[in-house]
Protein backbone atom coordinates (compact mmCIF):
# COMPACT_ATOMS: atom_id res chain seq x y z
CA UNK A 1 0.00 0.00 0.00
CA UNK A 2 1.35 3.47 -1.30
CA UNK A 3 1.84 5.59 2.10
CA UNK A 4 0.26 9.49 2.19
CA UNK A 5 2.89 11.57 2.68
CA UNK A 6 2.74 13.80 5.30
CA UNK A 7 2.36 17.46 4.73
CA UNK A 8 4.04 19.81 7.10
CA UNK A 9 1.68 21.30 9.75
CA UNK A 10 4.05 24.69 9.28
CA UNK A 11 2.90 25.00 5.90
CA UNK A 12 -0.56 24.54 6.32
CA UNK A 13 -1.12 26.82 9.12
CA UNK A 14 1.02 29.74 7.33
CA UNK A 15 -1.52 29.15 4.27
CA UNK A 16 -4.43 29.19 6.23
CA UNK A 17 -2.60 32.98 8.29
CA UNK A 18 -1.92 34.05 4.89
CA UNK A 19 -5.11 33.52 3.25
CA UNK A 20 -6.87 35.26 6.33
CA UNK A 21 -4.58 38.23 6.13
CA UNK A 22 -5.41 38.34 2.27
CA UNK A 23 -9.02 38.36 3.14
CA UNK A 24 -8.66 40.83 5.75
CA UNK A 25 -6.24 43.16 3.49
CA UNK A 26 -8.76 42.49 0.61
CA UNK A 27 -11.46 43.30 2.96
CA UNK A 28 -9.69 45.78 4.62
CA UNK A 29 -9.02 47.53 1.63
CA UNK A 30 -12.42 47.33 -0.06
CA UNK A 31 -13.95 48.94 2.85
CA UNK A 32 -11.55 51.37 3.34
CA UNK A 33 -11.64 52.29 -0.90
CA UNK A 34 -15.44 52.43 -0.30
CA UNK A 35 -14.74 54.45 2.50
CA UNK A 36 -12.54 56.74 1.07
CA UNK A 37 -14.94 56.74 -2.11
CA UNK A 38 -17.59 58.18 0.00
CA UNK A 39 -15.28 60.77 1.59
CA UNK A 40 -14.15 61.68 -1.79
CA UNK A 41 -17.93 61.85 -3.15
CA UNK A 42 -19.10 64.18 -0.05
CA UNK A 43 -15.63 66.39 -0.74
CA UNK A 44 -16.45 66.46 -4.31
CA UNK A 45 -20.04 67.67 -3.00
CA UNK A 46 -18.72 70.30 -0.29
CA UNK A 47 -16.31 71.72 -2.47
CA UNK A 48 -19.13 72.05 -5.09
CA UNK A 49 -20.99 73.83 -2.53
CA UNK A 50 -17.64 75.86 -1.34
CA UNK A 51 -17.66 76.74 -5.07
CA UNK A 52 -20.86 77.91 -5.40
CA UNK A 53 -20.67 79.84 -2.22
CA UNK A 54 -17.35 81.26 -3.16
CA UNK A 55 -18.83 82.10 -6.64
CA UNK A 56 -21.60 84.10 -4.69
CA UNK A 57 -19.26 85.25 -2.44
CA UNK A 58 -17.03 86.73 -5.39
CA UNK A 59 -20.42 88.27 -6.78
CA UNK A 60 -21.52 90.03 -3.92
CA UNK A 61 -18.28 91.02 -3.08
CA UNK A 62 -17.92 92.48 -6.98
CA UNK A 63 -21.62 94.29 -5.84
CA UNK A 64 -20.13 95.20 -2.70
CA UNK A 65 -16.90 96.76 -4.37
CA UNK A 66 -19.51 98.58 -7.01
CA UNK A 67 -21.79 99.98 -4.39
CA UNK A 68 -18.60 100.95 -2.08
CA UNK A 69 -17.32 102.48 -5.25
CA UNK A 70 -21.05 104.41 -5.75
CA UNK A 71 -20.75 105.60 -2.14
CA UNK A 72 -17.05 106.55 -2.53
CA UNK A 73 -18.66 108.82 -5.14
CA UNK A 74 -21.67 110.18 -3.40
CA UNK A 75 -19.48 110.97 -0.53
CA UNK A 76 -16.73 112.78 -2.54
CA UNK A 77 -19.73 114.91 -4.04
CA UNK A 78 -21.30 114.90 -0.98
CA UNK A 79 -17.59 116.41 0.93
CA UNK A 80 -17.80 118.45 -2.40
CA UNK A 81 -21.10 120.11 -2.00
CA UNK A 82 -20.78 120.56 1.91
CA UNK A 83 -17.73 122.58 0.99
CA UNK A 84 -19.62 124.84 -1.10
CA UNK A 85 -22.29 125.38 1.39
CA UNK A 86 -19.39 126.26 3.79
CA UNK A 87 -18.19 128.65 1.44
CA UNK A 88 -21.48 130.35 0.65
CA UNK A 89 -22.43 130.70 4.22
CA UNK A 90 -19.37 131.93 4.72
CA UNK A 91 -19.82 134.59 1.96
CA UNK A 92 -23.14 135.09 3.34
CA UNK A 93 -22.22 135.98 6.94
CA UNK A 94 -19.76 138.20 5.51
CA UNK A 95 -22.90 139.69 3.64
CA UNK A 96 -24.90 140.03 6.60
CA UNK A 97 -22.16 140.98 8.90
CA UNK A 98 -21.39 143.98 6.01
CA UNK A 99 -24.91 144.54 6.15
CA UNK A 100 -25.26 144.96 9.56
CA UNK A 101 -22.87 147.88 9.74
CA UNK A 102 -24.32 149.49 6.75
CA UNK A 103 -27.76 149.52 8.66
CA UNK A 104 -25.62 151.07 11.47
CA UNK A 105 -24.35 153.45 9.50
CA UNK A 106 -27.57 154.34 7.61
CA UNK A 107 -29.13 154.81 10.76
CA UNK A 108 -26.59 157.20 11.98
CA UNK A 109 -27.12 158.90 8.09
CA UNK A 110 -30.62 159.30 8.64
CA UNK A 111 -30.41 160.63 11.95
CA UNK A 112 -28.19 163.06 10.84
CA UNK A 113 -29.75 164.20 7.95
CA UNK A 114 -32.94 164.29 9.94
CA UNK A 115 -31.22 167.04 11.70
CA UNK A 116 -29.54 169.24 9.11
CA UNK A 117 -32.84 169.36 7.73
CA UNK A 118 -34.44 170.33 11.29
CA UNK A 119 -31.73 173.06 10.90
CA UNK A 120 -32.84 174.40 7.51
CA UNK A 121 -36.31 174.78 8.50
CA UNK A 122 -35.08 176.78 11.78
CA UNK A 123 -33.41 178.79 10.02
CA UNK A 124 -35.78 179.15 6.97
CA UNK A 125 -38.57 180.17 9.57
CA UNK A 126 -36.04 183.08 10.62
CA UNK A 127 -36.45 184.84 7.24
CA UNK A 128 -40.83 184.00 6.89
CA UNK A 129 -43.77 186.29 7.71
CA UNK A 130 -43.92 186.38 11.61
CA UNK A 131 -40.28 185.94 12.37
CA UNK A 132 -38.18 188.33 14.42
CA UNK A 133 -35.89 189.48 11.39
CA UNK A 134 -39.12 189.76 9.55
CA UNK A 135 -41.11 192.14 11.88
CA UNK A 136 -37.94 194.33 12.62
CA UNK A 137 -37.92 194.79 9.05
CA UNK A 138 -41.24 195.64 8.46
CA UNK A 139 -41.29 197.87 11.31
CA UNK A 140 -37.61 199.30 9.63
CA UNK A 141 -39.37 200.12 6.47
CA UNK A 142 -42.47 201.69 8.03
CA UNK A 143 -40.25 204.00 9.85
CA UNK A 144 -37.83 204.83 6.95
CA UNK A 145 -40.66 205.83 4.97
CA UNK A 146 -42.39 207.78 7.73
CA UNK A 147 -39.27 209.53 8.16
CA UNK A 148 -39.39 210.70 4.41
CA UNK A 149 -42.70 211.31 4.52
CA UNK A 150 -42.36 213.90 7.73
CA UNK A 151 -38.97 215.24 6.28
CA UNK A 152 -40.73 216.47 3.22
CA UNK A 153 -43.90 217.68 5.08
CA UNK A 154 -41.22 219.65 7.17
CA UNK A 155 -39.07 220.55 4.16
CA UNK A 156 -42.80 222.21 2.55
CA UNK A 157 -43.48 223.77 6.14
CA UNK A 158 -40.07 225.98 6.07
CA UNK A 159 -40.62 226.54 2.45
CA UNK A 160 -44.08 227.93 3.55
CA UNK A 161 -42.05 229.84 6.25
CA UNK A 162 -44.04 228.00 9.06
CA UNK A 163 -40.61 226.93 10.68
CA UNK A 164 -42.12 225.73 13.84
CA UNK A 165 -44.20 223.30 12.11
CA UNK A 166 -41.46 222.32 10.15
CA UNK A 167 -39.29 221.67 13.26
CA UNK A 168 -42.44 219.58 14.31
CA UNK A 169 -42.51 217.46 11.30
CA UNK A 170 -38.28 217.74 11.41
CA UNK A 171 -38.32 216.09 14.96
CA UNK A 172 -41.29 213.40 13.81
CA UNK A 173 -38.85 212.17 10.74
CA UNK A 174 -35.60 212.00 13.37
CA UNK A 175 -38.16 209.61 15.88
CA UNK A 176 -38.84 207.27 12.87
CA UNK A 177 -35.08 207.78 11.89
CA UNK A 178 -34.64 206.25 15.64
CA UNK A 179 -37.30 203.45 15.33
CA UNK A 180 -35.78 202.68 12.12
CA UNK A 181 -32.27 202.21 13.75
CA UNK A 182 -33.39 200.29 17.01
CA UNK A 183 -35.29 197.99 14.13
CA UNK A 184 -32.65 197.66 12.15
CA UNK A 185 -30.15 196.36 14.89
CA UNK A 186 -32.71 193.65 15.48
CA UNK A 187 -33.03 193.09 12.11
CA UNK A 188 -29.33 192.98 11.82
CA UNK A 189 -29.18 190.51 14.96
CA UNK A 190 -31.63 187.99 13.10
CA UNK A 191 -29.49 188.26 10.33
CA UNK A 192 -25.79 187.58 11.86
CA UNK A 193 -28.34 184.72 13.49
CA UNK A 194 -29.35 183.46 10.11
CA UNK A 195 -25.70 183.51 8.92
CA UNK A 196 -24.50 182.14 11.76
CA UNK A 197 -27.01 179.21 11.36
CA UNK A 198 -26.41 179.00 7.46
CA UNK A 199 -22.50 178.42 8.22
CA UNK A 200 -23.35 175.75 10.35
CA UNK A 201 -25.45 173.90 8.04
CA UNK A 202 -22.85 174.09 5.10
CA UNK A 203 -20.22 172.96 7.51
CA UNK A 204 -22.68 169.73 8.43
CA UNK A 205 -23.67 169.16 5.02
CA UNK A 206 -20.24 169.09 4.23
CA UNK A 207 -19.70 166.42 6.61
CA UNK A 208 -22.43 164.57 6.07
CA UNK A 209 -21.02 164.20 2.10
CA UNK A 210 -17.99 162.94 3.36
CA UNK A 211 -20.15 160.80 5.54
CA UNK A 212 -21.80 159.36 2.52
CA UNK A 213 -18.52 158.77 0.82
CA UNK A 214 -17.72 156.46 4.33
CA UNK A 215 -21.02 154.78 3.98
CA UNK A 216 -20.99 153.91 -0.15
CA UNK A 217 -17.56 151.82 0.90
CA UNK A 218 -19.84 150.25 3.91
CA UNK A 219 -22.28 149.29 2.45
CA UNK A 220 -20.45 148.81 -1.21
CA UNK A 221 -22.41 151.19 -3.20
C-alpha cells in the first residue's frame, strides 16, 4: 500500500494565516476604498458647494466693491457740496455781517440828515412872515418911509415959512429915523443869526457828504 505523505503542519497553518490576512487586506481595503470613495464623493459635494458659495461670495463682493465704489462717489460729491455750502455761508455771513454795519451806518445817516434838515427849517422860519428878522424889518421900512414922509412935510413947512411946524414934522422924521435904527439892529441881529445858522449847516452838510462817501464803501455802493 502506497503511504500518504505527510504534509508539514508549518505549511498549512502559514496558508491558512496568509489567506486570512489576504481576506482581511482584501477586505480591509475594499472597505476602506469604499470608505474613502464616500469621503471623496461628499468632498467632491462640499467643495461644489464651497464653489458655489465662493462664486456668490465673489459676486456680492464684486456688488459690494460697485456699491462701495457708488458711495465713494456720493461721498466725494457729498464732501464736495458741503464745501460749497461752507463757502457760501461763509460769503453770506460776511454779507450780513457787512450789512449789519451798513444799517448802522444808515441809521446814523438818517439821523443826521434828519437834523440838518431840522436846521434848515429853523433857520428858513427866521427869514418867513412872523419871524423876528421879519417884523424888525417891516417895522424898519415903516419907519424909513415915515421919516421921508415927515422930512418932506417939514421941508414944505419951512418953504411955507411955518418953521415951527417944520421943526415939528423935522423932529417926527428923526423919531422914525430912531425906530428905524433900534429895528434895524434887530433886524441885523436875526441876520448875523441866520448867517451864523447857514454856516453851520454848510459845515454839516459838508460832513455829512464825506459821511456818505464812508457809507458807499460800507455798504459797497
Amino acid at each position: 500500500m502506497t503511504g500518504v505523505p505527510k504534509r508539514g503542519g508549518l505549511n498549512v497553518r502559514l496558508a491558512l494565516v496568509l489567506g486570512v490576512i489576504a481576506v482581511i487586506v482584501f477586505g480591509g481595503a475594499a472597505a476602506w476604498a469604499f470608505s474613502v470613495n464616500g469621503d471623496l464623493e461628499r468632498t467632491r459635494t462640499t467643495l461644489g458647494t464651497t464653489n458655489a458659495d465662493l462664486a456668490t461670495t465673489t459676486t456680492t463682493l464684486a456688488d459690494t466693491e460697485t456699491k462701495l465704489q457708488t458711495a465713494t462717489s456720493d461721498i466725494a460729491a457729498e464732501e464736495k457740496a458741503m464745501a460749497a455750502a461752507d463757502a457760501k455761508i461763509t460769503v453770506l455771513n460776511s454779507q450780513i455781517k457787512r450789512k449789519a454795519a451798513c444799517i448802522v451806518v444808515q441809521t446814523t445817516n438818517l439821523t443826521e440828515l434828519r437834523r440838518i434838515l431840522a436846521l434848515e427849517r429853523d433857520n428858513f422860519a427866521r427869514t418867513t412872515t412872523g419871524s423876528a428878522w421879519s417884523k424888525a424889518n417891516t417895522a424898519d421900512s415903516k419907519a424909513i418911509h415915515l421919516a421921508i414922509t415927515d422930512l418932506y412935510k417939514a421941508y414944505q413947512a419951512a418953504a411955507a415959512r411955518n418953521y415951527s411946524g417944520a421943526n415939528t414934522w423935522l423932529a417926527r422924521s428923526n423919531a422914525q429915523v430912531t425906530v428905524s435904527n433900534r429895528q434895524l439892529k434887530v433886524a441885523n441881529r436875526e441876520i448875523d443869526r441866520i448867517n451864523k445858522a447857514s454856516k453851520a449847516i454848510n459845515g454839516a452838510n459838508r460832513a455829512f457828504g464825506d459821511t456818505l462817501s464812508e457809507t458807499q464803501g460800507t455798504c459797497g455802493g
